[in-house]
C-alpha atoms as a PDB file:
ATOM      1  CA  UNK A   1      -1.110 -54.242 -15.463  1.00  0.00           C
ATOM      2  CA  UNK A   2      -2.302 -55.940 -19.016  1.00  0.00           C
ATOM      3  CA  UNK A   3      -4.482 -53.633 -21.111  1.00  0.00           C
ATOM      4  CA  UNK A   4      -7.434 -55.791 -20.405  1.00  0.00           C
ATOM      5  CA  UNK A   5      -6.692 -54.812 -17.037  1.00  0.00           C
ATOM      6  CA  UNK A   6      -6.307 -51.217 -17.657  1.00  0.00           C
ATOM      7  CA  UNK A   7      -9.548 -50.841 -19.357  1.00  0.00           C
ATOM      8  CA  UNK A   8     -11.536 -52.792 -16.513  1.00  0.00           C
ATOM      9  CA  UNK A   9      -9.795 -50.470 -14.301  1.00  0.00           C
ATOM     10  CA  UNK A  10     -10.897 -47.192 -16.525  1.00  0.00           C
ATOM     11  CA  UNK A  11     -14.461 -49.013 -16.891  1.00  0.00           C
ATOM     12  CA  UNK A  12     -14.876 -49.292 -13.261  1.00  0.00           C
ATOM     13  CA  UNK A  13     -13.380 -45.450 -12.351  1.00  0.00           C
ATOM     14  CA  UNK A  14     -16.182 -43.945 -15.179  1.00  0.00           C
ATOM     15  CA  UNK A  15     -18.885 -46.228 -13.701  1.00  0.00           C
ATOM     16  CA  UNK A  16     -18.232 -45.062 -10.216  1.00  0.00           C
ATOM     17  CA  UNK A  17     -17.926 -41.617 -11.353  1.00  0.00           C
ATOM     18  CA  UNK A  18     -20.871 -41.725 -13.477  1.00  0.00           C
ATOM     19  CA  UNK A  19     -22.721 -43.758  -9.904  1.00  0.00           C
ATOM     20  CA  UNK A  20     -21.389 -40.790  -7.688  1.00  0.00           C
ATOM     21  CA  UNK A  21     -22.810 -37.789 -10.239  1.00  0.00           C
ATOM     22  CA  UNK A  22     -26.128 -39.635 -10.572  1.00  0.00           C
ATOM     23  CA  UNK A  23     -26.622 -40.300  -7.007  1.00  0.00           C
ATOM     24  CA  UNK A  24     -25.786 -36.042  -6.510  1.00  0.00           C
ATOM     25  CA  UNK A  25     -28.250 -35.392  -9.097  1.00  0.00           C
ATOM     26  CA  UNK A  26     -30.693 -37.497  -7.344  1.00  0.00           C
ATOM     27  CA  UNK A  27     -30.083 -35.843  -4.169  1.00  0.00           C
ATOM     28  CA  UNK A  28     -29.982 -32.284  -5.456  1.00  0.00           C
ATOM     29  CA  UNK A  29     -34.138 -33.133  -7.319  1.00  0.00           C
ATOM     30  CA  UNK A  30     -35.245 -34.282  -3.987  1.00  0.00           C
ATOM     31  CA  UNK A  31     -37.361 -32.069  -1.940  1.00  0.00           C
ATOM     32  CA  UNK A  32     -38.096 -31.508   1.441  1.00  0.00           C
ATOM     33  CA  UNK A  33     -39.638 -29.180   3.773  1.00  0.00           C
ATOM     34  CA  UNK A  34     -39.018 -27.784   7.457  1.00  0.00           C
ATOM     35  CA  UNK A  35     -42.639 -28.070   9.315  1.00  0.00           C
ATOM     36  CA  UNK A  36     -44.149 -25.329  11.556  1.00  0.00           C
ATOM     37  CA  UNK A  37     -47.664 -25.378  13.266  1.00  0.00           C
ATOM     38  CA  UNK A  38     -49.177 -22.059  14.549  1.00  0.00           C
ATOM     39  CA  UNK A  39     -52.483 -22.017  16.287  1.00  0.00           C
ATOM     40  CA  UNK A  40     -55.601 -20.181  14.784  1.00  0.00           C
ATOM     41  CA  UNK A  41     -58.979 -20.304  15.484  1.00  0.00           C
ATOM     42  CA  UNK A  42     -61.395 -23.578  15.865  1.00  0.00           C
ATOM     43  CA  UNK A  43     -61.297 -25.638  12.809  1.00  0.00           C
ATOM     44  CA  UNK A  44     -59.781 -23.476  10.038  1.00  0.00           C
ATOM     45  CA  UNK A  45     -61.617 -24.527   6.521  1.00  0.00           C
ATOM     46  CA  UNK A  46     -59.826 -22.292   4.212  1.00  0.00           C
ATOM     47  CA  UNK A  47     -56.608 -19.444   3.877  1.00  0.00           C
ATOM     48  CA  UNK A  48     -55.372 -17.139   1.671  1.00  0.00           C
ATOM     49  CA  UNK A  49     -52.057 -15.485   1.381  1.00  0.00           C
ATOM     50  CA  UNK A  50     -51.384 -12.248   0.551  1.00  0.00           C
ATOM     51  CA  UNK A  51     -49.168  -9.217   1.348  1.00  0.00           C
ATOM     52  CA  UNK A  52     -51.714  -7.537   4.547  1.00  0.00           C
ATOM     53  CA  UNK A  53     -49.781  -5.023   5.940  1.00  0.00           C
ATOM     54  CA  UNK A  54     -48.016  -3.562   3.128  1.00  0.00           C
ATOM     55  CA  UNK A  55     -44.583  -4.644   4.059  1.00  0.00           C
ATOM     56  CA  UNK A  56     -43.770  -6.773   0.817  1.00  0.00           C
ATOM     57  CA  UNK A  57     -43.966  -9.793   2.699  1.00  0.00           C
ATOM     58  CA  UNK A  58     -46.759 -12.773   2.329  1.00  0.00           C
ATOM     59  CA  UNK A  59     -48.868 -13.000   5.361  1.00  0.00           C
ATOM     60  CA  UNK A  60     -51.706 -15.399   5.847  1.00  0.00           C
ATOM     61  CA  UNK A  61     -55.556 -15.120   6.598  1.00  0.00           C
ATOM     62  CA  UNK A  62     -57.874 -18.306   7.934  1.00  0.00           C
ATOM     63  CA  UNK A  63     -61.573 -18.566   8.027  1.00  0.00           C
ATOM     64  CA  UNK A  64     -62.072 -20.431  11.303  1.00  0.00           C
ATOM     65  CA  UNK A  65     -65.308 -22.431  10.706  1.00  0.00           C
ATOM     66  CA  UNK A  66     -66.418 -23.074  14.968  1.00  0.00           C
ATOM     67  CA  UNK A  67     -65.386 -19.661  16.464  1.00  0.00           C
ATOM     68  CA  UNK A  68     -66.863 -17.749  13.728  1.00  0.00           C
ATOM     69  CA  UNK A  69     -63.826 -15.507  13.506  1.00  0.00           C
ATOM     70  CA  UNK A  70     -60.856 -15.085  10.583  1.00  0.00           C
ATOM     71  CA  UNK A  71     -57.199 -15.589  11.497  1.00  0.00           C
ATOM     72  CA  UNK A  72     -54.305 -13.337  10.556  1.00  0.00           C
ATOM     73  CA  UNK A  73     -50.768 -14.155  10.712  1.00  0.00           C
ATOM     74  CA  UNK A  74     -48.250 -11.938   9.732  1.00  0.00           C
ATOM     75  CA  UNK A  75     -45.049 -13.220   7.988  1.00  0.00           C
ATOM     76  CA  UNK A  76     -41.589 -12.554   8.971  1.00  0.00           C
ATOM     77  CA  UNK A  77     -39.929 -12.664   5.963  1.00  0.00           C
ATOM     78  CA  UNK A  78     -38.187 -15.808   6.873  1.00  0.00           C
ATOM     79  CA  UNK A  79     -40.892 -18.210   6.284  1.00  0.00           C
ATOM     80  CA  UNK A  80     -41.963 -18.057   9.818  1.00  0.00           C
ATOM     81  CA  UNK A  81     -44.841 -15.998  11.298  1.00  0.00           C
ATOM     82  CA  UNK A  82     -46.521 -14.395  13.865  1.00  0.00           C
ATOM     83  CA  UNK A  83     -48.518 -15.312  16.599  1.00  0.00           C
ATOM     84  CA  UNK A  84     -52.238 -15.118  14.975  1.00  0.00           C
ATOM     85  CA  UNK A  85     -54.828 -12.314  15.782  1.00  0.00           C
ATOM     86  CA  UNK A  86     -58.349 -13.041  15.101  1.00  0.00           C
ATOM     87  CA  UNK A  87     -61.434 -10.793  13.563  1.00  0.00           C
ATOM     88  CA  UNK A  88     -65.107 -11.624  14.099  1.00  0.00           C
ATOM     89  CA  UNK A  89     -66.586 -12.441  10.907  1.00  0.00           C
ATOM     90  CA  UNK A  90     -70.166 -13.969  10.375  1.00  0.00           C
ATOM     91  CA  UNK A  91     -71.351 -17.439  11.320  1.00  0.00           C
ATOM     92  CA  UNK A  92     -69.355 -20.326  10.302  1.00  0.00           C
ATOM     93  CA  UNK A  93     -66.863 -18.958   8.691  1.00  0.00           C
ATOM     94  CA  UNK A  94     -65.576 -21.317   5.910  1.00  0.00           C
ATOM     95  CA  UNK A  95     -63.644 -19.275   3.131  1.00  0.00           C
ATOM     96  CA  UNK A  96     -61.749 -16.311   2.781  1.00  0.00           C
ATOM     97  CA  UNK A  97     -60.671 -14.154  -0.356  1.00  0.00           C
ATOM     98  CA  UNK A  98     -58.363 -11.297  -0.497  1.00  0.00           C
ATOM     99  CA  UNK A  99     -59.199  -7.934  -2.218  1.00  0.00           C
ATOM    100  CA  UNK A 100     -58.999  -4.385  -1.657  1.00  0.00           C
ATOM    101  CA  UNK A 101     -62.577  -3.407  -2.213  1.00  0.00           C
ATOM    102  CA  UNK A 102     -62.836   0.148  -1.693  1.00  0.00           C
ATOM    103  CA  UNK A 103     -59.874   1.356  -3.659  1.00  0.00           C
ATOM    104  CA  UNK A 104     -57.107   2.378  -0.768  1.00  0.00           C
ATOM    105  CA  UNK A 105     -54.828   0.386  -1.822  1.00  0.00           C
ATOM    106  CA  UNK A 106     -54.833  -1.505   1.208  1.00  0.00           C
ATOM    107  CA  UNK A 107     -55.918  -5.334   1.086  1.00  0.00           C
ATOM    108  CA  UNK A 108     -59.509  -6.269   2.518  1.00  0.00           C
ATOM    109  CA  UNK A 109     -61.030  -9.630   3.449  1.00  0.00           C
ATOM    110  CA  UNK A 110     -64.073 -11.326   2.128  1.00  0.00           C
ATOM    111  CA  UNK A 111     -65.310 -13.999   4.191  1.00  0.00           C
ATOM    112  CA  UNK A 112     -68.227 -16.375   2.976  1.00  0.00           C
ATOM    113  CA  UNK A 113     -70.652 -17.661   6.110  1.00  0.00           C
ATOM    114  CA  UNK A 114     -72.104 -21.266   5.590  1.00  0.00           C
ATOM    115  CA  UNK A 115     -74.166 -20.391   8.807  1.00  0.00           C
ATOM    116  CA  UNK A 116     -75.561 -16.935   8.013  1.00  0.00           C
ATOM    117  CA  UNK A 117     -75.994 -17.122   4.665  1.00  0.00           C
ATOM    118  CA  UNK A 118     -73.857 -13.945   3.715  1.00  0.00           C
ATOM    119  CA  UNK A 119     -70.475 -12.635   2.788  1.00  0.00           C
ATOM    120  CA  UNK A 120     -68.240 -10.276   5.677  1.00  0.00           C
ATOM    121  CA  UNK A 121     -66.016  -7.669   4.228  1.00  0.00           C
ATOM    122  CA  UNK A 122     -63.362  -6.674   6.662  1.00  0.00           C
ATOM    123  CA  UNK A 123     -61.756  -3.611   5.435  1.00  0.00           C
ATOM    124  CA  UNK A 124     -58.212  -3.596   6.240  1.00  0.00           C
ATOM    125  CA  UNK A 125     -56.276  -0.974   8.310  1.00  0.00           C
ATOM    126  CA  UNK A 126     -53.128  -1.679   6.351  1.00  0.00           C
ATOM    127  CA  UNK A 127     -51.310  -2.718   9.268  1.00  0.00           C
ATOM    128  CA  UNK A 128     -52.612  -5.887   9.287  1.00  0.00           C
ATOM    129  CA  UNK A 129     -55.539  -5.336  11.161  1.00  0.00           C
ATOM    130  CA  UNK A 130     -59.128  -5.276  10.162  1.00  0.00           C
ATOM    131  CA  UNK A 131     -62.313  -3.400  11.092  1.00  0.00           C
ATOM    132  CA  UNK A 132     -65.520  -4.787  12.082  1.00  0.00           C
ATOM    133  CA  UNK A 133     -67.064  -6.580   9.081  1.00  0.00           C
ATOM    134  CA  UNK A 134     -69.980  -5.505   7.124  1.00  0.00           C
ATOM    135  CA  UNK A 135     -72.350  -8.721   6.153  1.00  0.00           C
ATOM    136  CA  UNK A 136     -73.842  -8.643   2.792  1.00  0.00           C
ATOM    137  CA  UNK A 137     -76.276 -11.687   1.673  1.00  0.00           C
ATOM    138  CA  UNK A 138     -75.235 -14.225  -0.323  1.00  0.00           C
ATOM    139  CA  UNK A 139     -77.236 -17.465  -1.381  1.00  0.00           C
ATOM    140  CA  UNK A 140     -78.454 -20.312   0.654  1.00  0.00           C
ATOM    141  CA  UNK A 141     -75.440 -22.021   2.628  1.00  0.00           C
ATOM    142  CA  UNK A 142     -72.547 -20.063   0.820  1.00  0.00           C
ATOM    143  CA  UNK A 143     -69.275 -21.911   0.996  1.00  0.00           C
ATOM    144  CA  UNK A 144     -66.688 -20.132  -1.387  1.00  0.00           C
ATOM    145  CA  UNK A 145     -65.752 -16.778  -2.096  1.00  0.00           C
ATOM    146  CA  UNK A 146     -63.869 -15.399  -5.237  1.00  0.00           C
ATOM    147  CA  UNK A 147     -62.832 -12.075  -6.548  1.00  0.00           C
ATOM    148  CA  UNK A 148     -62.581 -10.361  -9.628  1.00  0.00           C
ATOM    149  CA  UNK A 149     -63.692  -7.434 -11.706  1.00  0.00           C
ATOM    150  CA  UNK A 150     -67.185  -8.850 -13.110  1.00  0.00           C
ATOM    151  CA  UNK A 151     -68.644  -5.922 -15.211  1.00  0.00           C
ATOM    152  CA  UNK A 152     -65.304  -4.143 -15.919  1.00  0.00           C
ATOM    153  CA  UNK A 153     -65.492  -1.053 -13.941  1.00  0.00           C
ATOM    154  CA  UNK A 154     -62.218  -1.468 -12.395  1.00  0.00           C
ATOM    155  CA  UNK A 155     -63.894  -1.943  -8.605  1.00  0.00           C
ATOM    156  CA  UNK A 156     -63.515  -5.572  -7.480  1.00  0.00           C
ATOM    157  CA  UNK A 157     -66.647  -7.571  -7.147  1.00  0.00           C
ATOM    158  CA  UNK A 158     -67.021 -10.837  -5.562  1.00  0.00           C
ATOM    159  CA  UNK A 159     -68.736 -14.645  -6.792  1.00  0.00           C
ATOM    160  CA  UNK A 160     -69.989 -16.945  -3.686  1.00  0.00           C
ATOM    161  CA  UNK A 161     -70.603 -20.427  -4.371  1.00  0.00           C
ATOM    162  CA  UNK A 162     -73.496 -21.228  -2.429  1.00  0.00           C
ATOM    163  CA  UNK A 163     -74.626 -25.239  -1.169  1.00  0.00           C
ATOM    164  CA  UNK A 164     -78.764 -24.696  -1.106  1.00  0.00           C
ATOM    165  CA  UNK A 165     -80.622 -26.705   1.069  1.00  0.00           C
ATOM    166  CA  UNK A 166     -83.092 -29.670   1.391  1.00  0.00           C
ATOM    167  CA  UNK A 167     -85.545 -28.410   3.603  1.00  0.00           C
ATOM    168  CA  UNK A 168     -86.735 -26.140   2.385  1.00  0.00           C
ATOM    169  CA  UNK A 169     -85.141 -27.185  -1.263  1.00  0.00           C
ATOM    170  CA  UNK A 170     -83.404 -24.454  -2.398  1.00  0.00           C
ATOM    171  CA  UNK A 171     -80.941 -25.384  -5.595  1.00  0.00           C
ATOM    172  CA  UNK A 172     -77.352 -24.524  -5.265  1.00  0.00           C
ATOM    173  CA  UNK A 173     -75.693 -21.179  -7.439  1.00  0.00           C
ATOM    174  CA  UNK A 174     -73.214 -18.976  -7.185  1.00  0.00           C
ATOM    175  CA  UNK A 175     -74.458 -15.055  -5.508  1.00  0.00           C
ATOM    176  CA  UNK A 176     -72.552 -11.906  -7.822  1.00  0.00           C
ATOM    177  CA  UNK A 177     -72.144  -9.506  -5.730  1.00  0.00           C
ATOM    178  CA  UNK A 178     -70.983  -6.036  -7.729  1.00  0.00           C
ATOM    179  CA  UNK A 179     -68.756  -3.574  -5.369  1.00  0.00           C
ATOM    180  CA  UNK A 180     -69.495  -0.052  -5.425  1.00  0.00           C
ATOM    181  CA  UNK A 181     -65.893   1.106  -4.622  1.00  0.00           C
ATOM    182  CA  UNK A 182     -66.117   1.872  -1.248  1.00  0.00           C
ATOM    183  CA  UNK A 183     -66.135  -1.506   0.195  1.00  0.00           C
ATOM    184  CA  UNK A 184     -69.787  -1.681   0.363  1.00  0.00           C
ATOM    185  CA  UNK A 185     -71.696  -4.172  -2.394  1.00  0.00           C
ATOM    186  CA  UNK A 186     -75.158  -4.174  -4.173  1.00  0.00           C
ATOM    187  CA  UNK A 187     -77.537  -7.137  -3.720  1.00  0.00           C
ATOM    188  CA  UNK A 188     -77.018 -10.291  -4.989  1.00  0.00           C
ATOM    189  CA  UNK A 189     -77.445 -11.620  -8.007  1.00  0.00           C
ATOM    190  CA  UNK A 190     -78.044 -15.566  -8.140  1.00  0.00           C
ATOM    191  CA  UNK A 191     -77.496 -17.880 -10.653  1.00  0.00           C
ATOM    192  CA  UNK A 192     -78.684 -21.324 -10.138  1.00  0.00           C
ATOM    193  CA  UNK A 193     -75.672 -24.273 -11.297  1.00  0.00           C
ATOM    194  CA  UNK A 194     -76.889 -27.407  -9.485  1.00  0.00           C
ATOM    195  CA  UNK A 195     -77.951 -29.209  -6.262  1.00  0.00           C
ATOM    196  CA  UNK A 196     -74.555 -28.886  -4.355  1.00  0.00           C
ATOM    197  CA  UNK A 197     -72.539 -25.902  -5.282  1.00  0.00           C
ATOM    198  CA  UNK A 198     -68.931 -26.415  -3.729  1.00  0.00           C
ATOM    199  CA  UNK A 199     -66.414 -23.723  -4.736  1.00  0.00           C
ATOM    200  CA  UNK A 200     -66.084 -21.134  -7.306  1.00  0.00           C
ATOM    201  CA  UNK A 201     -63.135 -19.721  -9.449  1.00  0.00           C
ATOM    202  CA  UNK A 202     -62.911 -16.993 -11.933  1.00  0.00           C
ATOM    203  CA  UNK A 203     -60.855 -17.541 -14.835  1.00  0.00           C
ATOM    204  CA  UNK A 204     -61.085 -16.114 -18.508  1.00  0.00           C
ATOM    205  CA  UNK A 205     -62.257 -19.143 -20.922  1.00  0.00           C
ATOM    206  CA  UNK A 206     -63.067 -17.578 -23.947  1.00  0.00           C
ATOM    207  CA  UNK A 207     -60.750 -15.448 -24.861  1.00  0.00           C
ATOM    208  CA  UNK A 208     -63.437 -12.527 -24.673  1.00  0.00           C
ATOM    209  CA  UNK A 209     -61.494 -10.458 -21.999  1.00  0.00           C
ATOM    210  CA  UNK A 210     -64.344 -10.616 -20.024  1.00  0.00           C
ATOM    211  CA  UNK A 211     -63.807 -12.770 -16.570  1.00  0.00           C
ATOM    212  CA  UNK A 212     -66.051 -16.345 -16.078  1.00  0.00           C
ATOM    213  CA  UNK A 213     -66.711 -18.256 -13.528  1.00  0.00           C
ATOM    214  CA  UNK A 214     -66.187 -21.826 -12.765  1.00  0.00           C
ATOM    215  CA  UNK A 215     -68.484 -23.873 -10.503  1.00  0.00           C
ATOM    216  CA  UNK A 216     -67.882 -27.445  -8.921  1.00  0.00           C
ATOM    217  CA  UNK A 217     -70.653 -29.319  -7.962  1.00  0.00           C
ATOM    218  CA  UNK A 218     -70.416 -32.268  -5.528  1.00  0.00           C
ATOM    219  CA  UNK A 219     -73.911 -33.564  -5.962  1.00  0.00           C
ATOM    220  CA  UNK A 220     -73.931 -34.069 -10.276  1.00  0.00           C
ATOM    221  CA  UNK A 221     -70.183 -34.240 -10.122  1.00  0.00           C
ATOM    222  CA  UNK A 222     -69.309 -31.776 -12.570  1.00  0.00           C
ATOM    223  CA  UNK A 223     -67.995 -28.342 -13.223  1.00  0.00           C
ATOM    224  CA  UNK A 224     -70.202 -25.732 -14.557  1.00  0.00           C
ATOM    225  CA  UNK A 225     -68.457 -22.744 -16.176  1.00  0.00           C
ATOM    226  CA  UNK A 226     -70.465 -19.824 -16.177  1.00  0.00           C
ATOM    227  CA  UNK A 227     -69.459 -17.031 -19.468  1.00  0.00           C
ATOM    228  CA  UNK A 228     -69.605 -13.475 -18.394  1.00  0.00           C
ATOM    229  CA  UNK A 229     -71.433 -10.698 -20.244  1.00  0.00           C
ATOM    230  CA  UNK A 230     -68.984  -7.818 -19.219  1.00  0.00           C
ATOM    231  CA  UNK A 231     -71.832  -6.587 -17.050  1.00  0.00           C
ATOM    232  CA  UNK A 232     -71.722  -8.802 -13.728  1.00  0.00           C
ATOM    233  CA  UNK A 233     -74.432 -11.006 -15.793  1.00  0.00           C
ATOM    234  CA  UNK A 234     -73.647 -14.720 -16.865  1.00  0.00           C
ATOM    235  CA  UNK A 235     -75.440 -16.730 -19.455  1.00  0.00           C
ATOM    236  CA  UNK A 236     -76.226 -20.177 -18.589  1.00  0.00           C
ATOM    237  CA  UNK A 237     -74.075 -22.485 -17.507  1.00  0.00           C
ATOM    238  CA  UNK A 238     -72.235 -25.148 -19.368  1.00  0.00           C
ATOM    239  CA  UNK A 239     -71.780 -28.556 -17.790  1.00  0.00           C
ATOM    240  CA  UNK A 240     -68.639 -30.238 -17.803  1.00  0.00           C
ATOM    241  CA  UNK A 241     -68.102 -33.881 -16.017  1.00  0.00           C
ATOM    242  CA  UNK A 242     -65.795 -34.163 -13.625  1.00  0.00           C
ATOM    243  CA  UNK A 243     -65.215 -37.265 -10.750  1.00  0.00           C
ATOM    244  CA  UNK A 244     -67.018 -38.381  -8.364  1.00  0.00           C
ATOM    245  CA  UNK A 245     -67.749 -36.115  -5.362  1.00  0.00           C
ATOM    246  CA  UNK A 246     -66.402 -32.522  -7.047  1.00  0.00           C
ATOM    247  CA  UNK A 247     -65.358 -30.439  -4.173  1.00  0.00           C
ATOM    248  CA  UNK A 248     -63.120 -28.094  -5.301  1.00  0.00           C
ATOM    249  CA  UNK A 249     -62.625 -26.144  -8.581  1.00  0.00           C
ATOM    250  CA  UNK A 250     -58.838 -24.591  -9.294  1.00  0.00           C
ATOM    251  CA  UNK A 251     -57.698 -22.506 -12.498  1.00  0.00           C
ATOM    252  CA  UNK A 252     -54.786 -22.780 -14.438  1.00  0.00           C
ATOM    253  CA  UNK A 253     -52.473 -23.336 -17.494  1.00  0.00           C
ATOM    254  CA  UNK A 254     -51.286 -26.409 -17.296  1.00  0.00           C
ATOM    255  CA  UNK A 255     -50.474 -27.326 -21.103  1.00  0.00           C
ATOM    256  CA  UNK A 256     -48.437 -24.229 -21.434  1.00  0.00           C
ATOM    257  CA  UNK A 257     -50.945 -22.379 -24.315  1.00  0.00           C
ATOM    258  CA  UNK A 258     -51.784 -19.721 -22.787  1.00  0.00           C
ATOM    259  CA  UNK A 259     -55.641 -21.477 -22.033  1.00  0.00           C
ATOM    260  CA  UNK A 260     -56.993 -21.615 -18.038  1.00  0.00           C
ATOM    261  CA  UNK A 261     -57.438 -25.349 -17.896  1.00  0.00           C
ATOM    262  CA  UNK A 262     -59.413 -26.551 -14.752  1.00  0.00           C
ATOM    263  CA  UNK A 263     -58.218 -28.762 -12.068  1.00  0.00           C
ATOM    264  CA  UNK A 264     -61.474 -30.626 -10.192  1.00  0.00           C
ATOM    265  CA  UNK A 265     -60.463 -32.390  -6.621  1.00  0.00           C
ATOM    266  CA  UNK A 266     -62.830 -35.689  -6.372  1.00  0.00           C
ATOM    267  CA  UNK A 267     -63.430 -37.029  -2.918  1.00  0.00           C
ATOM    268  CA  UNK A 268     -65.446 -39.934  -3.493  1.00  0.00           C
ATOM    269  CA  UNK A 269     -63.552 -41.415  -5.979  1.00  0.00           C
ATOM    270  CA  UNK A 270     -60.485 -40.989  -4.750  1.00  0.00           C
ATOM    271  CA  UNK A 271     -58.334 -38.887  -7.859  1.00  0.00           C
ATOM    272  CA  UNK A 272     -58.078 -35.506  -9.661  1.00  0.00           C
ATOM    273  CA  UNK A 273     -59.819 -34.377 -12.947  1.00  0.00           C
ATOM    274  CA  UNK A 274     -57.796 -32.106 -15.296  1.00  0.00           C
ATOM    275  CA  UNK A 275     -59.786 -30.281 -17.842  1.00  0.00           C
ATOM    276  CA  UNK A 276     -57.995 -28.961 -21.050  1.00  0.00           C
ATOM    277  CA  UNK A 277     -59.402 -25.843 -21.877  1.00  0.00           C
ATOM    278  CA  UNK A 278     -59.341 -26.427 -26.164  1.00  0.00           C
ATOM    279  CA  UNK A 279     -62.030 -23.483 -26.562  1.00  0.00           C
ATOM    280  CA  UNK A 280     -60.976 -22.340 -30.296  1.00  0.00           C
ATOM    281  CA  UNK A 281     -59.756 -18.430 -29.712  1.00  0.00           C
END
């Protein structure tokens, strides 16, 4: 074999090396997923995981819009789950949230009722089952639920984003409600953000320490981001735009400096808006 041969030859074995790695790596980034359907209530809306019956394991809850009940399934530990076991809630279930509201230690469900204009707290056993839910009144039409510690009492409170209506017109907010530690909640206090209130998050903005609230609204397609007082009182919202059609409202960090950023779902215009938190700290 000539030399010019012999490199060729050495050429060719690197290449097909170097093809053979590349192709592995391209294989090993690749992603895929082993599907599983397990049947709930009538149309689920919304779910939440979290560990329900204390086992370490994630389990999952659904708010089952057209049987006006909430769906658990426990989780295996193996990525499978349960056969489902439903809890009355109010009527039209359409969110759930996952907090443990009177201080037991054991995880509790909020569920927010487009129908019956409240919120249903279903106090958990700690086995994964739940007792029979306490309503509490939200706003007009509510339609998310959130959790957090609004006036920084250490008892978890909760933030309902609420639609309004047309007839009669009633503007769209977002309903405080402040716990009282023992999974009951005082009356609601209502902040008026727009026409068509969506969802709500909770997220700290400002670097205060004190928890805010985030609003998307579907009708002015914006976000509205409420800053807390400390006290379960906001001041007045600041608008944001957004896309067209802002369903949805999700929190997180997404540039990596340590600032909740917002992430705005747009269903009549088809895309995603991602807002950089740059609030100066």
């Amino acid at each position: 074999m000539t030399t010019t041969n012999k490199r060729m030859a050495l050429v060719c074995t690197v290449l097909s090396v170097c093809i053979v790695l590349v192709a592995a790596a391209a294989q090993a980034q690749g992603i895929s997923f082993e599907r599983h359907d397990y049947d709930v209530g009538i149309s689920p809306q919304s779910f939440a995981a979290a560990d329900l019956n204390g086992d370490g394991v994630p389990d999952l809850s659904v708010a089952n819009e057209r049987s006006n009940d909430v769906s658990v399934l426990l989780g295996n530990g193996d990525g499978t789950f349960q056969a489902a076991r439903n809890f009355v809630a109010g009527n039209t279930p359409v969110s759930v949230a996952v907090g443990d509201f009177n201080g037991d230690g054991r995880q509790d469900l909020a569920v927010a009722n487009n129908g019956s204009n409240n919120v249903s707290v279903l106090l958990g056993n700690g086995d994964g089952s739940f007792q029979t839910p306490r309503n509490f009144l939200a706003g007009t039409n509510p339609i998310s639920v959130a959790v957090g510690d609004f006036n920084r009492d250490a008892v978890q409170d909760l933030a309902v984003a609420y639609r309004g209506s047309v007839r009669p017109f009633v503007p769209g907010g977002v309903s405080v409600l402040l716990g009282n530690g023992d999974g009951s909640f005082q009356a609601a206090l209502n902040f008026a953000v727009g026409s068509l209130s969506t969802s709500v998050a909770v997220g700290e903005f400002n670097g205060d320490k004190v928890l805010d609230l985030a609003v998307a609204n579907a009708d002015s397609n914006d976000v509205l981001v409420l800053l807390g007082n400390g006290d379960g009182s906001f001041l007045a919202a600041q608008i944001f735009g957004a896309g067209n059609g802002a369903v949805s409202v999700g929190v997180g960090d997404f540039n990596g400096d340590g600032l909740p950023d917002l992430a705005v779902p747009n269903n009549r215009s088809d895309n995603v808006s991602v807002l950089i938190n740059n609030t100066p700290q």
